[in-house]
N, C-alpha and C. Protein backbone atom coordinates (compact mmCIF):
# COMPACT_ATOMS: atom_id res chain seq x y z
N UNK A 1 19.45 1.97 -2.88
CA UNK A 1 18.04 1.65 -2.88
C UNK A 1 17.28 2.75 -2.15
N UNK A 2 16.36 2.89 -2.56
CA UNK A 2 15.63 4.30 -2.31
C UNK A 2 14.52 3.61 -0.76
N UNK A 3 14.19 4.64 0.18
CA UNK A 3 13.46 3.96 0.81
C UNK A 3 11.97 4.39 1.08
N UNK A 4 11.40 3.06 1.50
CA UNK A 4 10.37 2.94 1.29
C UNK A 4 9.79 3.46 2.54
N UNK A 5 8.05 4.21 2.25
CA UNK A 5 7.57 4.89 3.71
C UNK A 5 6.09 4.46 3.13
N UNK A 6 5.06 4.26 4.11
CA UNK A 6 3.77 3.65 4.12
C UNK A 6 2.89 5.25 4.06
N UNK A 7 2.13 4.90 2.93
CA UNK A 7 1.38 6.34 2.61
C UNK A 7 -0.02 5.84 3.01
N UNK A 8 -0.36 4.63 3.25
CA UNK A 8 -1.79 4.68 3.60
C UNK A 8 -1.70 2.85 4.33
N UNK A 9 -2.69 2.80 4.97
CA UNK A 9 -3.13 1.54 6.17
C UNK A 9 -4.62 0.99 5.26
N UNK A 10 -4.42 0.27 4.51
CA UNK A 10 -5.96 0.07 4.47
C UNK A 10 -6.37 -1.01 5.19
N UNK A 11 -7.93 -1.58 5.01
CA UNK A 11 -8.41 -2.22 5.89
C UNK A 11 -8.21 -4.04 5.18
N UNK A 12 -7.64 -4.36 4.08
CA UNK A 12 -7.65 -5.48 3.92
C UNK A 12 -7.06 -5.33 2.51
N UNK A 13 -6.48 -6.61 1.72
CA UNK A 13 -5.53 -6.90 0.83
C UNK A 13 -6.31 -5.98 -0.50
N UNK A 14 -7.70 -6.67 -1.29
CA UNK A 14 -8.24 -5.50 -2.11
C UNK A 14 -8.16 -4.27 -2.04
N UNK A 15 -8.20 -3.69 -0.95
CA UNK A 15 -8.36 -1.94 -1.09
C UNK A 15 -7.11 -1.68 -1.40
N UNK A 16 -6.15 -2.14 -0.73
CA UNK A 16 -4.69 -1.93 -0.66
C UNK A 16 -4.31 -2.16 -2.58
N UNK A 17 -4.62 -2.94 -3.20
CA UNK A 17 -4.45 -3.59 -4.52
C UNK A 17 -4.78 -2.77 -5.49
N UNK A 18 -5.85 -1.98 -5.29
CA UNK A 18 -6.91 -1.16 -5.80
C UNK A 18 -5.90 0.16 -5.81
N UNK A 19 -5.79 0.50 -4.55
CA UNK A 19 -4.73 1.67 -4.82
C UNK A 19 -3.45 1.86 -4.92
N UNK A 20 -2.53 0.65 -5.44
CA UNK A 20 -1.65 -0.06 -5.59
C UNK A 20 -1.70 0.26 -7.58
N UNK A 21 -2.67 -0.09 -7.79
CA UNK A 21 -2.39 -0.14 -9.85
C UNK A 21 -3.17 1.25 -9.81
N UNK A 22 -4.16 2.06 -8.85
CA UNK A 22 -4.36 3.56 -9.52
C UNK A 22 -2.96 4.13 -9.40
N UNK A 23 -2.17 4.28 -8.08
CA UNK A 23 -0.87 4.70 -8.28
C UNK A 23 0.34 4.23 -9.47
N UNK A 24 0.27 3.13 -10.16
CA UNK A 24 0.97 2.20 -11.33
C UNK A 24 0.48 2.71 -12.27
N UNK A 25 -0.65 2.76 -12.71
CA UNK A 25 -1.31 3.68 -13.47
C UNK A 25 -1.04 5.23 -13.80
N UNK A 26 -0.28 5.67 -12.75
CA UNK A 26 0.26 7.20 -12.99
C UNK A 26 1.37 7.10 -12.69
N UNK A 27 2.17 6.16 -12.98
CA UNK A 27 3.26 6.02 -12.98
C UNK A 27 4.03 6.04 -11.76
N UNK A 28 3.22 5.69 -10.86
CA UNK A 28 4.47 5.77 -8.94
C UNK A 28 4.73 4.25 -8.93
N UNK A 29 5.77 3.60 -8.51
CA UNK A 29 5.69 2.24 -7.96
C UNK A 29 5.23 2.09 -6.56
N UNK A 30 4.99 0.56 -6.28
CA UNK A 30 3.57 0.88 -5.36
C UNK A 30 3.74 -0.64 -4.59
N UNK A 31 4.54 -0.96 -3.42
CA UNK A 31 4.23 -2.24 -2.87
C UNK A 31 3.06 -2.31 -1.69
N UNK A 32 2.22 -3.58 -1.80
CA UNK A 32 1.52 -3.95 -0.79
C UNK A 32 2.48 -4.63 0.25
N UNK A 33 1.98 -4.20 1.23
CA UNK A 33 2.82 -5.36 2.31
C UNK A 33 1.94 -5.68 3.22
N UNK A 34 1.56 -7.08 3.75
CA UNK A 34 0.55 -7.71 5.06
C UNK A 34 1.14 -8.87 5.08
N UNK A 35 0.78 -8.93 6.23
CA UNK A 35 1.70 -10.11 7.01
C UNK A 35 -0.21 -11.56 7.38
N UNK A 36 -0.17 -11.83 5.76
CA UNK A 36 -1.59 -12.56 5.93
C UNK A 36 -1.17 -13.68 4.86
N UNK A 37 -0.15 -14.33 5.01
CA UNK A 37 0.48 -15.18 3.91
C UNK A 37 -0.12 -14.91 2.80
N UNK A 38 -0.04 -13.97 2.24
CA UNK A 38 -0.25 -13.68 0.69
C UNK A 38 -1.83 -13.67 0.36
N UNK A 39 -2.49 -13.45 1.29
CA UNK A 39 -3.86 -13.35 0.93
C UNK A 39 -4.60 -14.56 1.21
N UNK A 40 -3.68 -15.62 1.45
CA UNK A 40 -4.49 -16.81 2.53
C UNK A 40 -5.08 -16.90 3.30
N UNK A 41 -4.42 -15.82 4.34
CA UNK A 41 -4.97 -16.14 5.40
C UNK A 41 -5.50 -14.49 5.97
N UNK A 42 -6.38 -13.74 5.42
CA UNK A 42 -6.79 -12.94 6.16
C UNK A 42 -6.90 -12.57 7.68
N UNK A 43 -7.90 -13.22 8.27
CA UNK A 43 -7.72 -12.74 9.29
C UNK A 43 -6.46 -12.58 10.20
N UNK A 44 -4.86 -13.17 10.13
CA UNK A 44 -4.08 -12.75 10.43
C UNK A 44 -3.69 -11.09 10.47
N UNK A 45 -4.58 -10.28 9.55
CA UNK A 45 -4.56 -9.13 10.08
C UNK A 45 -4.97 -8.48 10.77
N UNK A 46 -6.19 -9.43 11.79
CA UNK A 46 -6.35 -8.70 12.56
C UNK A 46 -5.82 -8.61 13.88
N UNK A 47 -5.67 -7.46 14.82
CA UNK A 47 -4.93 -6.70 15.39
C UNK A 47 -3.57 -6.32 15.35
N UNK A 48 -3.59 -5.69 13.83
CA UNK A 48 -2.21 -5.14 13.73
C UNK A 48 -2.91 -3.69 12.67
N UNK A 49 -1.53 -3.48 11.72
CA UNK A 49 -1.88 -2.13 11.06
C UNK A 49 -2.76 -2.54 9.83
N UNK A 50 -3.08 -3.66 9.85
CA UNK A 50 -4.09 -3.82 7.92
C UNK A 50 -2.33 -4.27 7.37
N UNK A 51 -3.29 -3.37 6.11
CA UNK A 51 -2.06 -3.96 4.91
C UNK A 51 -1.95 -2.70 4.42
N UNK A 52 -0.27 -2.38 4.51
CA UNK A 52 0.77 -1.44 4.08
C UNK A 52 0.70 -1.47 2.51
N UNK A 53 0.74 0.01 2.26
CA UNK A 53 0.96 0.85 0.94
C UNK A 53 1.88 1.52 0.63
N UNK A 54 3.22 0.94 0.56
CA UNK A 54 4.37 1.60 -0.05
C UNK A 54 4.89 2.30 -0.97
N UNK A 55 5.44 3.08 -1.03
CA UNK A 55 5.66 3.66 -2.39
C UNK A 55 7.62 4.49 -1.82
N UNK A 56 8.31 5.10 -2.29
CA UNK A 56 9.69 4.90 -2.24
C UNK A 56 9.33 7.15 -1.89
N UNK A 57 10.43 7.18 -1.31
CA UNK A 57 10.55 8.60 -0.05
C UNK A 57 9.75 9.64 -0.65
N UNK A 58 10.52 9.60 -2.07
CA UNK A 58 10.84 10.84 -3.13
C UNK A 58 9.45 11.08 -4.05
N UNK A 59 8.68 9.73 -4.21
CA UNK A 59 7.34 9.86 -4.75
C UNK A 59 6.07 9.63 -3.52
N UNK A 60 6.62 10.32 -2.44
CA UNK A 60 5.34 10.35 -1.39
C UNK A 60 4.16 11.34 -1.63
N UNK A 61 4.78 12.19 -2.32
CA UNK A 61 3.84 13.45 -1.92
C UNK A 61 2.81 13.78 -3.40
N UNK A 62 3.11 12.90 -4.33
CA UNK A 62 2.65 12.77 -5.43
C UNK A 62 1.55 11.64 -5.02
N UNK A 63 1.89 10.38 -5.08
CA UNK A 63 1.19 9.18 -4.29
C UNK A 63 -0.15 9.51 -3.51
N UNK A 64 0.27 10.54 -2.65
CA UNK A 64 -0.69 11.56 -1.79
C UNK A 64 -1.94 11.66 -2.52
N UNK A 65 -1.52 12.80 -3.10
CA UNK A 65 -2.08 13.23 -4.14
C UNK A 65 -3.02 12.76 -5.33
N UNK A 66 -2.36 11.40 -6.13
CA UNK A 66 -3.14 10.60 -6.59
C UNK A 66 -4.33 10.19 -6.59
N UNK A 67 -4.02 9.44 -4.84
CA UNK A 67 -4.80 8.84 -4.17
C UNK A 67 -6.06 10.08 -3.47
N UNK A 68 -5.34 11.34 -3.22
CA UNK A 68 -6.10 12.00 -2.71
C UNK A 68 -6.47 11.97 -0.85
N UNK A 69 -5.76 11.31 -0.32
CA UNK A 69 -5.92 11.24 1.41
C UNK A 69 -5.34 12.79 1.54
């Protein structure tokens, strides 16, 4: 299994989603991860990192790129 590294922090579950299918869209795979029971419960993110943008080691620097950060 290939591993996974966080290419961007956004500020809440949409943004994260948003750049989640532009990266799917060019073909990178792309997990969200937040610890906000699935979009229930928002504010559980706050004071931590937001919500994680995964994508796997080897397609980081493309992902980058995509996205443009």
């Amino acid at each position: 299994m290939a591993d996974l590294i966080c290419i961007k922090n956004c500020n809440n579950r949409v943004e994260a989603e948003l750049a989640k299918g532009l990266l799917e869209s060019s073909g990178i795979e792309a997990i969200v991860s937040a610890d906000d029971c699935g979009g229930m419960r928002p504010h559980l993110l706050l004071g931590t990192n937001g919500t994680r943008l995964l994508v796997k080691e080897e397609e980081a620097q493309k992902a980058l790129e995509v996205l443009e950060i």
